[in-house]
Each structure stands twice: as structure tokens, then as C-alpha cells.
Protein backbone atom coordinates (compact mmCIF):
# COMPACT_ATOMS: atom_id res chain seq x y z
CA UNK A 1 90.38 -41.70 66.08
CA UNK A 2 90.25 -43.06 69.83
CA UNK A 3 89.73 -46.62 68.28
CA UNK A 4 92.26 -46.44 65.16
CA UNK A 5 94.91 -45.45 68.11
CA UNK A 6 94.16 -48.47 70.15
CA UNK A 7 94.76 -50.79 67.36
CA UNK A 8 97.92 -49.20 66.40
CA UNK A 9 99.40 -49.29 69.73
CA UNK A 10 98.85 -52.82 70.31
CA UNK A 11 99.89 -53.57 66.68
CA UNK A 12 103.19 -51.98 67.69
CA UNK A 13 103.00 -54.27 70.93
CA UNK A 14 101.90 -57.20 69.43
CA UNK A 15 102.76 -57.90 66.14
CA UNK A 16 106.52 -56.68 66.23
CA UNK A 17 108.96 -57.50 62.78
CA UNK A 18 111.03 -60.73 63.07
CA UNK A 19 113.28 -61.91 60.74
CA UNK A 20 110.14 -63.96 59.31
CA UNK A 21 108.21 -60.36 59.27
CA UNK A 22 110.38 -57.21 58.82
CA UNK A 23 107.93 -56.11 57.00
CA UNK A 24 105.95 -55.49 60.16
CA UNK A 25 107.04 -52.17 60.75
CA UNK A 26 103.84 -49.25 61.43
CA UNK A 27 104.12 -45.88 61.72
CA UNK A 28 101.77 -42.88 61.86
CA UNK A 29 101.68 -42.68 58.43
CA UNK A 30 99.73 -45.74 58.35
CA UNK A 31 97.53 -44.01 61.17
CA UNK A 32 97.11 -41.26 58.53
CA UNK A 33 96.28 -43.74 55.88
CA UNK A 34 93.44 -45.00 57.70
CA UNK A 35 91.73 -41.43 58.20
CA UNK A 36 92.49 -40.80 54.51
CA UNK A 37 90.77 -43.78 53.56
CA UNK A 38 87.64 -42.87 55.35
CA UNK A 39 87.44 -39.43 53.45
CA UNK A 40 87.35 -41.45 50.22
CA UNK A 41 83.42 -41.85 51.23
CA UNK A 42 81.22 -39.04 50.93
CA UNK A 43 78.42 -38.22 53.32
CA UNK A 44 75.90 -39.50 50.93
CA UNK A 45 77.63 -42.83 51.17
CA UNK A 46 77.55 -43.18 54.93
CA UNK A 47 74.28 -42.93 55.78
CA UNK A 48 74.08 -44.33 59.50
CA UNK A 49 77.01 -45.03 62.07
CA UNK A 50 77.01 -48.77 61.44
CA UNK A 51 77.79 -47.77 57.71
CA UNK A 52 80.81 -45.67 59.16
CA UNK A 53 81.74 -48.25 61.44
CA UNK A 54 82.19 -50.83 58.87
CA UNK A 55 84.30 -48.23 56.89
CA UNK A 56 87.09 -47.87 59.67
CA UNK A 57 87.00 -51.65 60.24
CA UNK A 58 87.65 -51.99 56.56
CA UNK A 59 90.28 -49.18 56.20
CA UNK A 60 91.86 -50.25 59.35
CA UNK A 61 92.47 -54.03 57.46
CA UNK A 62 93.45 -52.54 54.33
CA UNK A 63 96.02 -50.17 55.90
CA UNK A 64 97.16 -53.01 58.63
CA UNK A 65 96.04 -56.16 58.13
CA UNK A 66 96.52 -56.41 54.09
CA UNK A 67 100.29 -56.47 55.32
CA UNK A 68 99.95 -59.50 57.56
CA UNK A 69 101.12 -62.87 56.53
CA UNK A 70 99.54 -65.81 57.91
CA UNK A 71 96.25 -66.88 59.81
CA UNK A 72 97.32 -66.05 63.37
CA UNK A 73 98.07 -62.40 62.79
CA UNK A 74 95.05 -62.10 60.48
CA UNK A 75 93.18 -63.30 63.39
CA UNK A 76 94.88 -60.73 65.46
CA UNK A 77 93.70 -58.34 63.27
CA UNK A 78 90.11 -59.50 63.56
CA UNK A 79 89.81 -59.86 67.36
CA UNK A 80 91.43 -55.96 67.38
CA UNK A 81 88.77 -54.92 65.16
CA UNK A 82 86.52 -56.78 67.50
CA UNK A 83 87.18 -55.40 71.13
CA UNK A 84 87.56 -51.76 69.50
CA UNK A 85 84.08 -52.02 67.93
CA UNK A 86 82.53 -52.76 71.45
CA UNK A 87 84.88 -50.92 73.84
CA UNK A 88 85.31 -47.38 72.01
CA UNK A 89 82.13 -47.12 69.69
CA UNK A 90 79.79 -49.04 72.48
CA UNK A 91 78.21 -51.23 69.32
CA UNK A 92 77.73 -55.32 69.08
CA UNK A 93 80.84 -56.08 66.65
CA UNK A 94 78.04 -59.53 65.21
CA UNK A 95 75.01 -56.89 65.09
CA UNK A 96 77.04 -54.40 62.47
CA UNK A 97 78.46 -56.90 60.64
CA UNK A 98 75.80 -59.53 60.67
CA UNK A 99 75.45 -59.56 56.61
CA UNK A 100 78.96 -61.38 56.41
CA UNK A 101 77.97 -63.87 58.74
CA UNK A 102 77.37 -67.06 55.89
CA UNK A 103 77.21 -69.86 58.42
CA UNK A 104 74.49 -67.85 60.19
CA UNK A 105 75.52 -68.73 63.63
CA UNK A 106 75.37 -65.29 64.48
CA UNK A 107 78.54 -64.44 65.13
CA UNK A 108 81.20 -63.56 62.26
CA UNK A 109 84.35 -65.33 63.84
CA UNK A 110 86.25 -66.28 61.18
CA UNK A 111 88.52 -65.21 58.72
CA UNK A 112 86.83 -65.90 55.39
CA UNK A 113 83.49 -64.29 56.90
CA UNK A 114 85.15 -60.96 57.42
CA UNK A 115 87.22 -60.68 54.08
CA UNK A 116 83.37 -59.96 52.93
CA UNK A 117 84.03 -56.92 54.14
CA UNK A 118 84.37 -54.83 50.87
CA UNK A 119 84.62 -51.31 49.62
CA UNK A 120 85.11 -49.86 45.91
CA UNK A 121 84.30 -48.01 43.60
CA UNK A 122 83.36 -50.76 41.21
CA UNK A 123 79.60 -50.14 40.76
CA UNK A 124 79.97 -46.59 38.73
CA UNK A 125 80.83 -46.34 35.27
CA UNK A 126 83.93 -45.69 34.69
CA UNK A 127 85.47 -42.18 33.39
CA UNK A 128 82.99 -40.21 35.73
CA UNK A 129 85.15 -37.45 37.49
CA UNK A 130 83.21 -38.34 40.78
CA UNK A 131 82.95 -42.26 41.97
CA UNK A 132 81.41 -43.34 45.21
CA UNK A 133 83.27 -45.21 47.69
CA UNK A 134 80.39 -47.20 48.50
CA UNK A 135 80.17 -50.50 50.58
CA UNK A 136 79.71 -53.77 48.78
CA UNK A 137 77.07 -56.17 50.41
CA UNK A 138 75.43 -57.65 47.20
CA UNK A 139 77.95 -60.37 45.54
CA UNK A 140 76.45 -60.98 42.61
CA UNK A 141 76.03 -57.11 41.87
CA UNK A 142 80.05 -57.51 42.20
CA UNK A 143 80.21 -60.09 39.89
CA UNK A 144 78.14 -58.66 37.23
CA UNK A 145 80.27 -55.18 37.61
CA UNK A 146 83.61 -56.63 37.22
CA UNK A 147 82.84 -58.76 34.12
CA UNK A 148 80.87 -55.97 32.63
CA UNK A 149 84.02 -53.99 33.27
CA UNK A 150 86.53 -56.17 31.74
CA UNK A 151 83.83 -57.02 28.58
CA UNK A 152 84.39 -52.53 27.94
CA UNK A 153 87.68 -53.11 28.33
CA UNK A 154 87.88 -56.29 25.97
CA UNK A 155 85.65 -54.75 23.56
CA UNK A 156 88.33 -51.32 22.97
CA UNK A 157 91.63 -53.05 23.10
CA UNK A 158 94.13 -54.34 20.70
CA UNK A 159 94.75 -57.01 22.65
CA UNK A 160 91.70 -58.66 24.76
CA UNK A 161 92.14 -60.51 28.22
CA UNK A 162 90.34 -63.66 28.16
CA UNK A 163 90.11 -64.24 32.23
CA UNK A 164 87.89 -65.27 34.86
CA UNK A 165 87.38 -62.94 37.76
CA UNK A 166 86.81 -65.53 40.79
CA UNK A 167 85.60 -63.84 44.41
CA UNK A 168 89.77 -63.56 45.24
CA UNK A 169 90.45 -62.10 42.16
CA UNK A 170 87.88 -59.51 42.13
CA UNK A 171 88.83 -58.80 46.04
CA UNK A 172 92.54 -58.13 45.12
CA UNK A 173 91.25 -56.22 41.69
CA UNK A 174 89.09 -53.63 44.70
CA UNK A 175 92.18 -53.25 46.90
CA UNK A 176 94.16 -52.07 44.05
CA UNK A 177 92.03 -49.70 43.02
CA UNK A 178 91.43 -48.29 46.14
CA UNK A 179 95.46 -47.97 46.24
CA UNK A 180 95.48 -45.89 42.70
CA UNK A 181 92.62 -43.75 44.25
């Protein structure tokens, strides 16, 4: 709670609505969003407090940073995410995260490293009453899910979608269903 505070203060310092960004306007209720989003996991799903920890970090950018239009604020975002990793939680921001780091430098710095950071649903079948909210580390897993998902749906409708789910596709397809959830 300590942590999602921090961020929102200094988003409401920081990153203040322009004419380029009215947009940019936070309130508690996106402080409540974040919380909410963390009780979309169950306890079976967050096994260990790096699990947990990646969980806020990833609310926290769907709530916040999903709103933020270009590099330098997305950047913003990260280095927030960052500091309040090691300054609240005590914890190595690069040891909890180190399965998005793809240039293995050891450090995940940019901006295309951390939109690895993923959470859905994705991986159950679909029409079960209960869903885990479950972290998503294994790509091709994701892959395989969402064009096994749209085959179902291809193979009961009147009218078919013939599309390719790319990485961005599939990223955008998980943050609106964590919306409708």
C-alpha cells in the first residue's frame, strides 16, 4: 500500500495533464484499482513475495502507465516501479524481474523488456466459473493459448475471424480482458 502511495503521489507531481495530456488526471480511484487488481489473484497463484511483487508492478502499469502516451513518461513509469521495488519492499528490482531481461545484461532497463510483464487469465479454458489470474512467463505457452482460443471461437461462429495474433496483439487482447474481469 506504502509503495502504490509513493507512485501515486509523484505521478500527481510529475506527470501533471497539459493540453498535450489532459488525460493525465489520477485519483484514488485509480489507487483503488490497483488493490482491486491484486485481489484478482488467488493465494494459490502467488506463491512467494517476488510473485506478489511482480503483481503490483504489473497492476500499478495497467492502472497508470497503460494511460501514458509516449516513451518518456513510460520510462517514468518504469524508473517509479524501480525505486519503489528497492526502497519500500527492500528487493533487487533486476533479481525479481530477471526472466524479462532478453538482452541478458542483467538489468531490465528498457521499455520493451518490461512490457513482458504479463498477467491473464488466458491459460484456462474458457466458461469455467473460476479462472486464475496467473503470471505469464512462458511465450510460446501464450501463443499456443490465444490461437487455440480463437480456433474454438472460429470453429462455433457464423462468421470466422481469419487473424494473426502477433506478441502486441495478444498483449492488448490480455489487458482487455483483465478490464471485462
Amino acid at each position: 500500500m506504502a509503495a502504490t502511495l509513493k507512485v501515486y503521489e509523484n505521478i500527481q507531481k510529475d506527470l501533471r495533464p497539459t493540453p498535450e495530456k489532459t488525460h493525465y488526471t489520477f485519483n484514488l480511484r485509480d489507487f483503488s484499482k490497483v488493490i482491486c487488481g491484486m485481489c484478482l489473484c488467488s493465494k494459490n497463484e502467488l506463491t512467494t513475495s517476488d510473485s506478489t511483487l511482480r503483481l503490483w508492478a504489473h497492476e500499478l502499469t495497467r492502472v497508470f502507465g497503460d494511460r501514458l502516451i509516449n516513451n518518456d513518461d513510460r520510462m517514468w513509469m518504469l524508473n517509479a516501479v524501480t525505486e519503489c521495488t528497492r526502497a519500500p519492499f527492500g528487493c533487487s528490482f533486476n533479481t525479481i524481474f530477471a526472466h524479462l531481461d532478453t538482452d541478458k545484461n542483467g538489468k531490465v532497463e528498457t521499455l520493451d523488456e518490461y512490457r513482458g510483464l504479463l498477467f491473464g487469465d488466458i491459460y484456462s479454458q474458457f466458461g469455467l466459473p473460476e479462472r486464475p489470474y496467473e503470471e505469464i512467463m512462458d511465450k510460446g505457452r501464450l501463443q499456443t493459448s490465444a490461437d487455440d482460443a480463437l480456433s474454438q471461437y472460429n470453429a462455433f461462429s457464423d462468421k470466422p475471424m481469419d487473424l494473426v495474433l502477433f506478441n502486441f496483439a495478444i498483449e492488448h487482447l490480455l489487458r482487455i480482458g483483465r478490464i471485462l474481469k
